[in-house]
Protein backbone atom coordinates (compact mmCIF):
# COMPACT_ATOMS: atom_id res chain seq x y z
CA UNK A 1 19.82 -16.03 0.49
CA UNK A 2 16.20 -14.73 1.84
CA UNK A 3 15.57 -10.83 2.15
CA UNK A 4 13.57 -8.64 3.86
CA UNK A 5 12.52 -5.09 4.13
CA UNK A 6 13.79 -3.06 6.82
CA UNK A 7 13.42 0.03 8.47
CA UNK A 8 16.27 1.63 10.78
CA UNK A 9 17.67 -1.89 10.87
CA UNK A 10 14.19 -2.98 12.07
CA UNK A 11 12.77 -6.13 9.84
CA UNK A 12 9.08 -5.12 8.77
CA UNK A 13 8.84 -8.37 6.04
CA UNK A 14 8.57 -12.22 6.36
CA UNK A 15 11.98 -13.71 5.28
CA UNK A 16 11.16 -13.81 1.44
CA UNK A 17 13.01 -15.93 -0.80
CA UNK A 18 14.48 -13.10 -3.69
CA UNK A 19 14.73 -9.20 -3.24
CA UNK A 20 12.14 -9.48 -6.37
CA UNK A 21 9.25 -10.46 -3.70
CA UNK A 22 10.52 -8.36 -1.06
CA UNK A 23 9.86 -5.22 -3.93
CA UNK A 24 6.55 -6.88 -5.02
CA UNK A 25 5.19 -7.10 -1.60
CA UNK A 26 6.31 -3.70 -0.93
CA UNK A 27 4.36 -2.04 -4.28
CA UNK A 28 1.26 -3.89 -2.97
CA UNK A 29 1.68 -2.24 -0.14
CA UNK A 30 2.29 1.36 -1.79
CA UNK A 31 5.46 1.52 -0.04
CA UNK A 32 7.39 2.01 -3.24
CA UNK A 33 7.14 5.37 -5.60
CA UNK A 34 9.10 6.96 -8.42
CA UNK A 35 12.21 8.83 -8.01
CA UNK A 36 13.25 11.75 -10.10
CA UNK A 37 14.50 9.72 -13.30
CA UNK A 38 11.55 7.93 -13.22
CA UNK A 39 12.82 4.56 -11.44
CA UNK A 40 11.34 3.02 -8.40
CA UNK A 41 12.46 3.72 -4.76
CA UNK A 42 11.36 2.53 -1.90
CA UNK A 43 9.64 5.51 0.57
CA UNK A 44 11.44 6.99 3.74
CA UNK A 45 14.22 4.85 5.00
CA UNK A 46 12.74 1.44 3.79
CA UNK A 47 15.53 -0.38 2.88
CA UNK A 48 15.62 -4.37 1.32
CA UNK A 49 18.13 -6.17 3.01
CA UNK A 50 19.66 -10.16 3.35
CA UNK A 51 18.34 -11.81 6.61
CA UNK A 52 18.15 -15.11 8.59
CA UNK A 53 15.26 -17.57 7.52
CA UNK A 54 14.58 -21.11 8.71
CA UNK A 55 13.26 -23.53 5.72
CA UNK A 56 9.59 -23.09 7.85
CA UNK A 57 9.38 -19.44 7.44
CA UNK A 58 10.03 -19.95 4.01
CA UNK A 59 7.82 -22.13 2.98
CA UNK A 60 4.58 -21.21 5.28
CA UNK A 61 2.15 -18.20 4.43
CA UNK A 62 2.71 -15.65 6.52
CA UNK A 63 1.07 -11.99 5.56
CA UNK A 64 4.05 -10.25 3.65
CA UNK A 65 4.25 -6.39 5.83
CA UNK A 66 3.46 -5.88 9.44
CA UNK A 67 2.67 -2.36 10.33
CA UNK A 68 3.73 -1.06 13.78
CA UNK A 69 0.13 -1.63 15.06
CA UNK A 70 0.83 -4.79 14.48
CA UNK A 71 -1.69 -6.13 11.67
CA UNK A 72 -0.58 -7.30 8.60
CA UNK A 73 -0.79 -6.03 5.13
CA UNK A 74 -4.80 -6.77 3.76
CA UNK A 75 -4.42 -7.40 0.00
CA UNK A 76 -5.98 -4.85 -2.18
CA UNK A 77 -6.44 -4.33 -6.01
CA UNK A 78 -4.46 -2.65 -8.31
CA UNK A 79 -7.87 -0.79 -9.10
CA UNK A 80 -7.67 2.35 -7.17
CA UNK A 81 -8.70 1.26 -4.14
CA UNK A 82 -8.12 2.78 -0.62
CA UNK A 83 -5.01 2.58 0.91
CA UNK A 84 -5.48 -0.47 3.47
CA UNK A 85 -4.12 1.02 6.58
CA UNK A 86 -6.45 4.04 6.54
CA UNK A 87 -10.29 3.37 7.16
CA UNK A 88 -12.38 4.35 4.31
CA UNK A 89 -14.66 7.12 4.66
CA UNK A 90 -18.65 6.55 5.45
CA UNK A 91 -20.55 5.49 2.49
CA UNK A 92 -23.24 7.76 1.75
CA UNK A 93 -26.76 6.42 1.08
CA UNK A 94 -29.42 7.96 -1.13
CA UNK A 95 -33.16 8.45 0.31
CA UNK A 96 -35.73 7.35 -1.53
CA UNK A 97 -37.35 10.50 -3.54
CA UNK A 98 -40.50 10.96 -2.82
């Protein structure tokens, strides 16, 4: 059976094909943190849930999270970078010294 995340009954996710993905595509998008016994949770009132999938939806590529503005999730490494759905700040350039 596929699954999806969901908020207020709302599917965010493509249909994915175990609730393993539907976690994994959820910590790439930092939408997962620790609770107080040190397990993970998903933030506010995310919630992974079974859903309807045709075989296509399974099988194509589709971005894994759309965010209410409508773009999808941009991949990012697990390297500290910025959070995806917040511009990063200007990039400050040195003058030459003279």
């Amino acid at each position: 059976m596929p699954y999806a995340l969901f908020e207020n009954d709302e599917r965010l996710t493509r249909p994915f094909r175990t609730e393993r993905e539907v976690w994994e595509a959820a910590e790439r998008a930092d939408l997962v943190t620790l609770g107080t016994h040190g397990e993970k949770i998903l933030d506010n009132d995310f919630e992974i849930k079974p859903c309807e999938a045709t075989p296509d939806e399974l099988a194509l590529p589709h971005p894994d999270i759309v965010f209410a503005n409508g773009e999808p999730e941009e991949p990012t490494e697990r390297n500290g970078s910025p959070d995806p759905r917040f511009p990063s700040p200007p990039t400050k350039t040195k003058e030459p010294s003279s």
